[in-house]
Protein backbone atom coordinates (compact mmCIF):
# COMPACT_ATOMS: atom_id res chain seq x y z
CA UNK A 1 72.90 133.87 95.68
CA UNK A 2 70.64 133.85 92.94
CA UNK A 3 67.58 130.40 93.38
CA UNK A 4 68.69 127.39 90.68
CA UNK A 5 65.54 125.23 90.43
CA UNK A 6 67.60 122.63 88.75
CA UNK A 7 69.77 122.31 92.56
CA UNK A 8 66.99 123.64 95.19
CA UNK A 9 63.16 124.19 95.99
CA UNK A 10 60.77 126.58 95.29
CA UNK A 11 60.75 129.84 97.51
CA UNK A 12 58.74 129.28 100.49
CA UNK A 13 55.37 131.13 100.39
CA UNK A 14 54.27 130.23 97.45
CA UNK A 15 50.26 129.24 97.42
CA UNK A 16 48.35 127.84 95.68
CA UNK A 17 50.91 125.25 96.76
CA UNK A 18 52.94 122.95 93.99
CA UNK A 19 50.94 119.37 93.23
CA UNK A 20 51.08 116.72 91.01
CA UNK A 21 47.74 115.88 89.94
CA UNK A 22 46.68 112.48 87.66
CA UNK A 23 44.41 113.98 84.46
CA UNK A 24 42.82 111.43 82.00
CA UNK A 25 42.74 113.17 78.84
CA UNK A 26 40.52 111.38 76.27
CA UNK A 27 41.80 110.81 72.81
CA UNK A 28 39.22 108.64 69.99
CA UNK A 29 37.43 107.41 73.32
CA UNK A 30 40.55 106.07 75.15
CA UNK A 31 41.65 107.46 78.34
CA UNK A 32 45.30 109.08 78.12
CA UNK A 33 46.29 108.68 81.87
CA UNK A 34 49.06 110.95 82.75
CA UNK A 35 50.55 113.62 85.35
CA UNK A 36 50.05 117.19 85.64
CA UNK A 37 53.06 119.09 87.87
CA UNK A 38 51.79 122.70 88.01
CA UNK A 39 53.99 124.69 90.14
CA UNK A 40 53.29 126.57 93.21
CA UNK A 41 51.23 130.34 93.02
CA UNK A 42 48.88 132.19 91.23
CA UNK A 43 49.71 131.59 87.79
CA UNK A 44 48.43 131.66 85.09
CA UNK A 45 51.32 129.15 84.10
CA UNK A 46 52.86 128.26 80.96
CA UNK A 47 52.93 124.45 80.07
CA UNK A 48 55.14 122.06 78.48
CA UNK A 49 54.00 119.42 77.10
CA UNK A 50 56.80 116.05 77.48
CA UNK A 51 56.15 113.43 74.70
CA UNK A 52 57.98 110.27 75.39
CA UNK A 53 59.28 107.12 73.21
CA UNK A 54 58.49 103.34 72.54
CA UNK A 55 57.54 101.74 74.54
CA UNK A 56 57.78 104.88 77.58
CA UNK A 57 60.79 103.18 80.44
CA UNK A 58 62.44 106.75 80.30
CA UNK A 59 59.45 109.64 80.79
CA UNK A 60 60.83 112.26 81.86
CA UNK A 61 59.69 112.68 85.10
CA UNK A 62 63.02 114.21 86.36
CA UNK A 63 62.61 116.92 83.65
CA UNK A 64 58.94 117.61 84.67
CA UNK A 65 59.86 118.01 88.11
CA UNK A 66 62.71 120.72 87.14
CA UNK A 67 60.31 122.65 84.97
CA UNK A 68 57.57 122.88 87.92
CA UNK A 69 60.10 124.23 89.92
CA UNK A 70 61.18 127.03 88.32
CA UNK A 71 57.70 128.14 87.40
CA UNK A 72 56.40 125.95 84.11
CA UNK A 73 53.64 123.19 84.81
CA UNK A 74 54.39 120.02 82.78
CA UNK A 75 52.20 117.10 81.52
CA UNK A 76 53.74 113.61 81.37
CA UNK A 77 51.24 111.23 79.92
CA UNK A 78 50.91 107.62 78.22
CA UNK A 79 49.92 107.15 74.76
CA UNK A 80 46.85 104.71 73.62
CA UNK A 81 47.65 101.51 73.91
CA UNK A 82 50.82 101.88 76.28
CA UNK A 83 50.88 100.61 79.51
CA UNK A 84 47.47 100.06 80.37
CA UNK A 85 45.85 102.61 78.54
CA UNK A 86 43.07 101.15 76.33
CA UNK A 87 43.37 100.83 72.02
CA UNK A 88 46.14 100.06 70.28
CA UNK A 89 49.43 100.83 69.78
CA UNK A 90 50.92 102.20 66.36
CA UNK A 91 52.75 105.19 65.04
CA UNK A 92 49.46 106.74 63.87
CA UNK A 93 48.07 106.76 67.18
CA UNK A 94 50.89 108.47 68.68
CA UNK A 95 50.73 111.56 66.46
CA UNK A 96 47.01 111.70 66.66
CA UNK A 97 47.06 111.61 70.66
CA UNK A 98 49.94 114.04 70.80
CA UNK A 99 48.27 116.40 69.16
CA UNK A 100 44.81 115.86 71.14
CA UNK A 101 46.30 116.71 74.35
CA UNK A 102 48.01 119.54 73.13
CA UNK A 103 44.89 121.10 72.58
CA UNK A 104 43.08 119.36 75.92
CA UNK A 105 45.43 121.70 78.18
CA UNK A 106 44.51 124.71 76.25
CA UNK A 107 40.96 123.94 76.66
CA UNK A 108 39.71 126.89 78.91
CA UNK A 109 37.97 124.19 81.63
CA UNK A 110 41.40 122.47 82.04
CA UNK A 111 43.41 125.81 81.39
CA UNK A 112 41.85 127.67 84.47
CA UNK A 113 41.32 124.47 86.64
CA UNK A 114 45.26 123.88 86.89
CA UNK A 115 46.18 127.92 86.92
CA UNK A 116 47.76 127.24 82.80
CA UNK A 117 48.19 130.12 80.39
CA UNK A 118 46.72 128.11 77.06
CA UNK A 119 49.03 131.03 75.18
CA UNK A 120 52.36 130.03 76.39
CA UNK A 121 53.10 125.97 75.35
CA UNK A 122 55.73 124.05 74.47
CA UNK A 123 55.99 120.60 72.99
CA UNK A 124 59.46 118.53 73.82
CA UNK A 125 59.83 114.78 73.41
CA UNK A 126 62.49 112.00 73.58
CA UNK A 127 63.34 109.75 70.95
CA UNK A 128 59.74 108.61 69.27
CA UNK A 129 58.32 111.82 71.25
CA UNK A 130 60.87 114.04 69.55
CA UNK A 131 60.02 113.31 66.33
CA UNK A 132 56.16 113.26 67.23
CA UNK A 133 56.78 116.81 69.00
CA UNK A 134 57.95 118.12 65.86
CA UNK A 135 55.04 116.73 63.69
CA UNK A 136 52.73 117.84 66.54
CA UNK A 137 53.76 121.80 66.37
CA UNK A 138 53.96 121.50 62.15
CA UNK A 139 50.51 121.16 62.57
CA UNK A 140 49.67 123.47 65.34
CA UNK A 141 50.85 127.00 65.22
CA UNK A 142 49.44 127.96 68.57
CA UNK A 143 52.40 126.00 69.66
CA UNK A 144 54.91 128.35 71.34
CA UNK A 145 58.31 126.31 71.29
CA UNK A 146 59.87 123.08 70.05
CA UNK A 147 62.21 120.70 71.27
CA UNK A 148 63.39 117.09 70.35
CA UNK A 149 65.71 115.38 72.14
CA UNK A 150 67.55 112.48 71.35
CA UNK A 151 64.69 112.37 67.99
CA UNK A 152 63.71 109.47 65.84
CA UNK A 153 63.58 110.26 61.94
CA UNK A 154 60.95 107.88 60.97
CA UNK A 155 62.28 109.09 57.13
CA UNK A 156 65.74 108.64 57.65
CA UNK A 157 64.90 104.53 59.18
CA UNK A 158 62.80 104.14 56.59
CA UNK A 159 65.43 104.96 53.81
CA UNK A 160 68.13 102.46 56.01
CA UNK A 161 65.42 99.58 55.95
CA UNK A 162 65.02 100.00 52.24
CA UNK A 163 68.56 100.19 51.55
CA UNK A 164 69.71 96.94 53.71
CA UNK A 165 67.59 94.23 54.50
CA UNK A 166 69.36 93.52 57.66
CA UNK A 167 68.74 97.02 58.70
CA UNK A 168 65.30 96.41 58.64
CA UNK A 169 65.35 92.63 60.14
CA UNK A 170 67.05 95.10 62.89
CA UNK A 171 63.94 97.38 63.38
CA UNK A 172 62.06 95.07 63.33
CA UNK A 173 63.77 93.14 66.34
CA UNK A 174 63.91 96.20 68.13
CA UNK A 175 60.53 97.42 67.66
CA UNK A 176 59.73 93.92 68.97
CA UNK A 177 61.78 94.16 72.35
CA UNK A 178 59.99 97.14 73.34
CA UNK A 179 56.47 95.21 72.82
CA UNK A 180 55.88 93.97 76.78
CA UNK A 181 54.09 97.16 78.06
CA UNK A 182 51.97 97.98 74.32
CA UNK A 183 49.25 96.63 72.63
CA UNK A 184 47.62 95.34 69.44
CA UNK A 185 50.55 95.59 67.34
CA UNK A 186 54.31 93.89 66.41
CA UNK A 187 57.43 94.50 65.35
CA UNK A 188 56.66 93.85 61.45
CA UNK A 189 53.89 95.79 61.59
CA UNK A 190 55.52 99.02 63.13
CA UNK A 191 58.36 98.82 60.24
CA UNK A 192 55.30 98.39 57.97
CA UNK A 193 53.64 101.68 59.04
CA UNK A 194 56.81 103.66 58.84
CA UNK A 195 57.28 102.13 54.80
CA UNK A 196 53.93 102.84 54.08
CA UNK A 197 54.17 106.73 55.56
CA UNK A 198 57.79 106.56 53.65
CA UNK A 199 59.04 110.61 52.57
CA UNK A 200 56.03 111.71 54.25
CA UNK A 201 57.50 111.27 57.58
CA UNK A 202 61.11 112.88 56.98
CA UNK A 203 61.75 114.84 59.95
CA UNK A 204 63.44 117.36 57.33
CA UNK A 205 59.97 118.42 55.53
CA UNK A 206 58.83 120.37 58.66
CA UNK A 207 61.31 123.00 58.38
CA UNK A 208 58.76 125.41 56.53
CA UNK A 209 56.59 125.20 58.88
CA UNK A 210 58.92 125.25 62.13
CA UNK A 211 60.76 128.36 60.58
CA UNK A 212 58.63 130.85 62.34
CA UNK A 213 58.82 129.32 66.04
CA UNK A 214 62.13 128.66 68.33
CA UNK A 215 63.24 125.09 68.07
CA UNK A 216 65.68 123.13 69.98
CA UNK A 217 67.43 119.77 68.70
CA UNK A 218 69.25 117.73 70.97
CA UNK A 219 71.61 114.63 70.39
CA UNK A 220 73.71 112.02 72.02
CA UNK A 221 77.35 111.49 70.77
CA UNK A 222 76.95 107.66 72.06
CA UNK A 223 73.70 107.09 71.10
CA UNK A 224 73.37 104.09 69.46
CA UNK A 225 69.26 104.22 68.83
CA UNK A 226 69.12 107.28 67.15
CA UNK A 227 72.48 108.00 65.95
CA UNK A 228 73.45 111.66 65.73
CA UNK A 229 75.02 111.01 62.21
CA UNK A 230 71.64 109.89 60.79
CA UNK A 231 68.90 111.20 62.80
CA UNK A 232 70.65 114.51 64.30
CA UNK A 233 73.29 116.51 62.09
CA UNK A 234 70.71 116.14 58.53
CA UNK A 235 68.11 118.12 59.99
CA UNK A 236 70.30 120.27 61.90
CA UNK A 237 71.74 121.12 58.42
CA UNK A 238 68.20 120.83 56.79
CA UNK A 239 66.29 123.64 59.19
CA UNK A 240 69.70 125.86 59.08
CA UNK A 241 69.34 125.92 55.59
CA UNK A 242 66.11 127.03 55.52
CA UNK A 243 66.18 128.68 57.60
CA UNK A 244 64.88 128.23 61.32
CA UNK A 245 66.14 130.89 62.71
CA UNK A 246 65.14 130.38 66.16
CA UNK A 247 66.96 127.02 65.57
CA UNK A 248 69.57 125.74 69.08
CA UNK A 249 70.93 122.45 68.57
CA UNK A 250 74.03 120.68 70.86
CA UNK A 251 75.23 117.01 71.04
CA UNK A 252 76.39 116.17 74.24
CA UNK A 253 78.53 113.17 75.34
CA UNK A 254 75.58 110.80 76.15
CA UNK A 255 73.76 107.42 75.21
CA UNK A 256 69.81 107.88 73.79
CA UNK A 257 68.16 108.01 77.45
CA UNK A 258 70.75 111.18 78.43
CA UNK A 259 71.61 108.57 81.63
CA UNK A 260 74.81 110.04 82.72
CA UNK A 261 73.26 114.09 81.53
CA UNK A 262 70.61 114.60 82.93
CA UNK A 263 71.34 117.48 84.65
CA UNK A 264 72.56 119.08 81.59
CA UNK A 265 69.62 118.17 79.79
CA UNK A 266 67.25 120.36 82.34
CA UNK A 267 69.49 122.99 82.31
CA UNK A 268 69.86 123.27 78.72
CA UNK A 269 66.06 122.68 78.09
CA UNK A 270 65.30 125.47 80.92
CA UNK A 271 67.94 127.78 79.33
CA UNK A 272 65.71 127.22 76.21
CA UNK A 273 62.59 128.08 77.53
CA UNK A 274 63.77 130.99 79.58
CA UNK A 275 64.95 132.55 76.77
CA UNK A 276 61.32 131.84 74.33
CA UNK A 277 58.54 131.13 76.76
CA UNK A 278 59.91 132.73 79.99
CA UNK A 279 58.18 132.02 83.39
CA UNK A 280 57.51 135.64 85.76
CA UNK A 281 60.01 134.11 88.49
């Protein structure tokens, strides 16, 4: 029977053993606290790096756990100004902190401490981290593979705000629901800093400089956050046209947090990485 790491344990024998280790990566002199799972044996190990949204409930852990079993080490960690992590909280920060641990893990201190191979990385996020993921590896072509699940289009929100001002009373609102566990910001001013960044931030625009790398973009049929018809099928049709050739996309029956498919979802983002950034197992 061949092993499934989604269904069972790592092989016995395997040392160094597995561990979850808290890192504190710093980012414009705040403390990023998050969670390293590097997976049992020698290594050198590739990494994945899992972005999540506003304000952070769903993070992924379940996926980080998968990966580390069958062979990738994973960093979960909290943005600035997110649940108890010092600064503020804004869009900004986000992009600028995603992209500073990105290149903490590659660091060679970090890289040999936790057995990582700073060559083999991947960026995937959720929601707000999908659409951050994508910005982060525009930037940063050491970045290996891509994915965004469930995504945000910050462009696409920002056209819908402009276009209906109840649509933007209705960011607003929900930007402010998700305020409890962030800092040093509001619900007007997060719809402010996605008007002001406008075109710039259409998800769409990064399909030049994704078109040489393996991306994956996920959706939700019943998700009513990001809806697949706004914030999915453009950019699927965007980065095919292009194109990205590397480019897997899928909507699955599922609401924005991928509650009732999550065992799907680690599947299909293992199947992705096995096939662009495989593991030796």
């Amino acid at each position: 029977m061949t092993w499934d790491p989604i269904a069972n344990d790592p092989p016995p024998g395997l040392v160094p053993y597995a561990v979850n280790t808290p890192v504190a990566i710093d980012s414009s002199g705040h403390d990023l606290l998050g969670v390293l799972h590097t997976p049992g044996g020698p290594g050198p190990h590739p990494i994945v790096v899992l972005l999540h949204g506003i304000p952070g409930n769903e993070r992924n852990f379940d996926l980080a756990q998968a990966l580390s079993r069958a062979g990738y080490a994973a960093l979960v960690f909290h943005y600035r100004g997110s649940w108890g992590v010092g600064g503020t909280w804004s869009w900004g920060h986000v992009l600028e902190d995603s992209a500073r641990v990105v290149a903490a893990v590659r660091e060679a201190d970090f890289a040999a401490r936790h057995r990582l191979d700073p060559g083999r990385l991947a960026v995937i996020g959720h929601s707000l981290g999908g659409f951050a993921a994508l910005w982060t590896a525009a930037g940063d072509k050491e970045i290996a593979a891509i994915g965004s699940i469930a995504g945000f289009d910050f462009g696409a929100a920002t056209r819908a705000a402009a276009a209906d001002p109840a649509a933007r009373a209705a960011y607003v609102a929900g930007f402010e629901a998700s305020l409890l566990p962030l800092a040093g910001t509001s619900g007007e001013a997060l719809v402010a800093e996605m008007e002001a960044a406008g075109d710039d931030w259409e998800l769409a625009r990064l399909a030049g400089p994704l078109a040489d790398r393996p991306v994956l973009l996920l959706a939700g049929a019943r998700d009513e956050v990001a809806p697949p018809g706004t914030h999915h099928e453009p950019l699927v049709a965007a980065y095919r046209e292009h194109p990205v050739a590397a480019l897997e996309d899928g909507v699955l029956p599922t609401d924005h947090a991928w509650s009732d498919h999550r065992v799907a979802l680690a599947r299909t983002v293992l199947g992705f990485l096995d096939r662009h950034m495989p593991t030796a197992r």
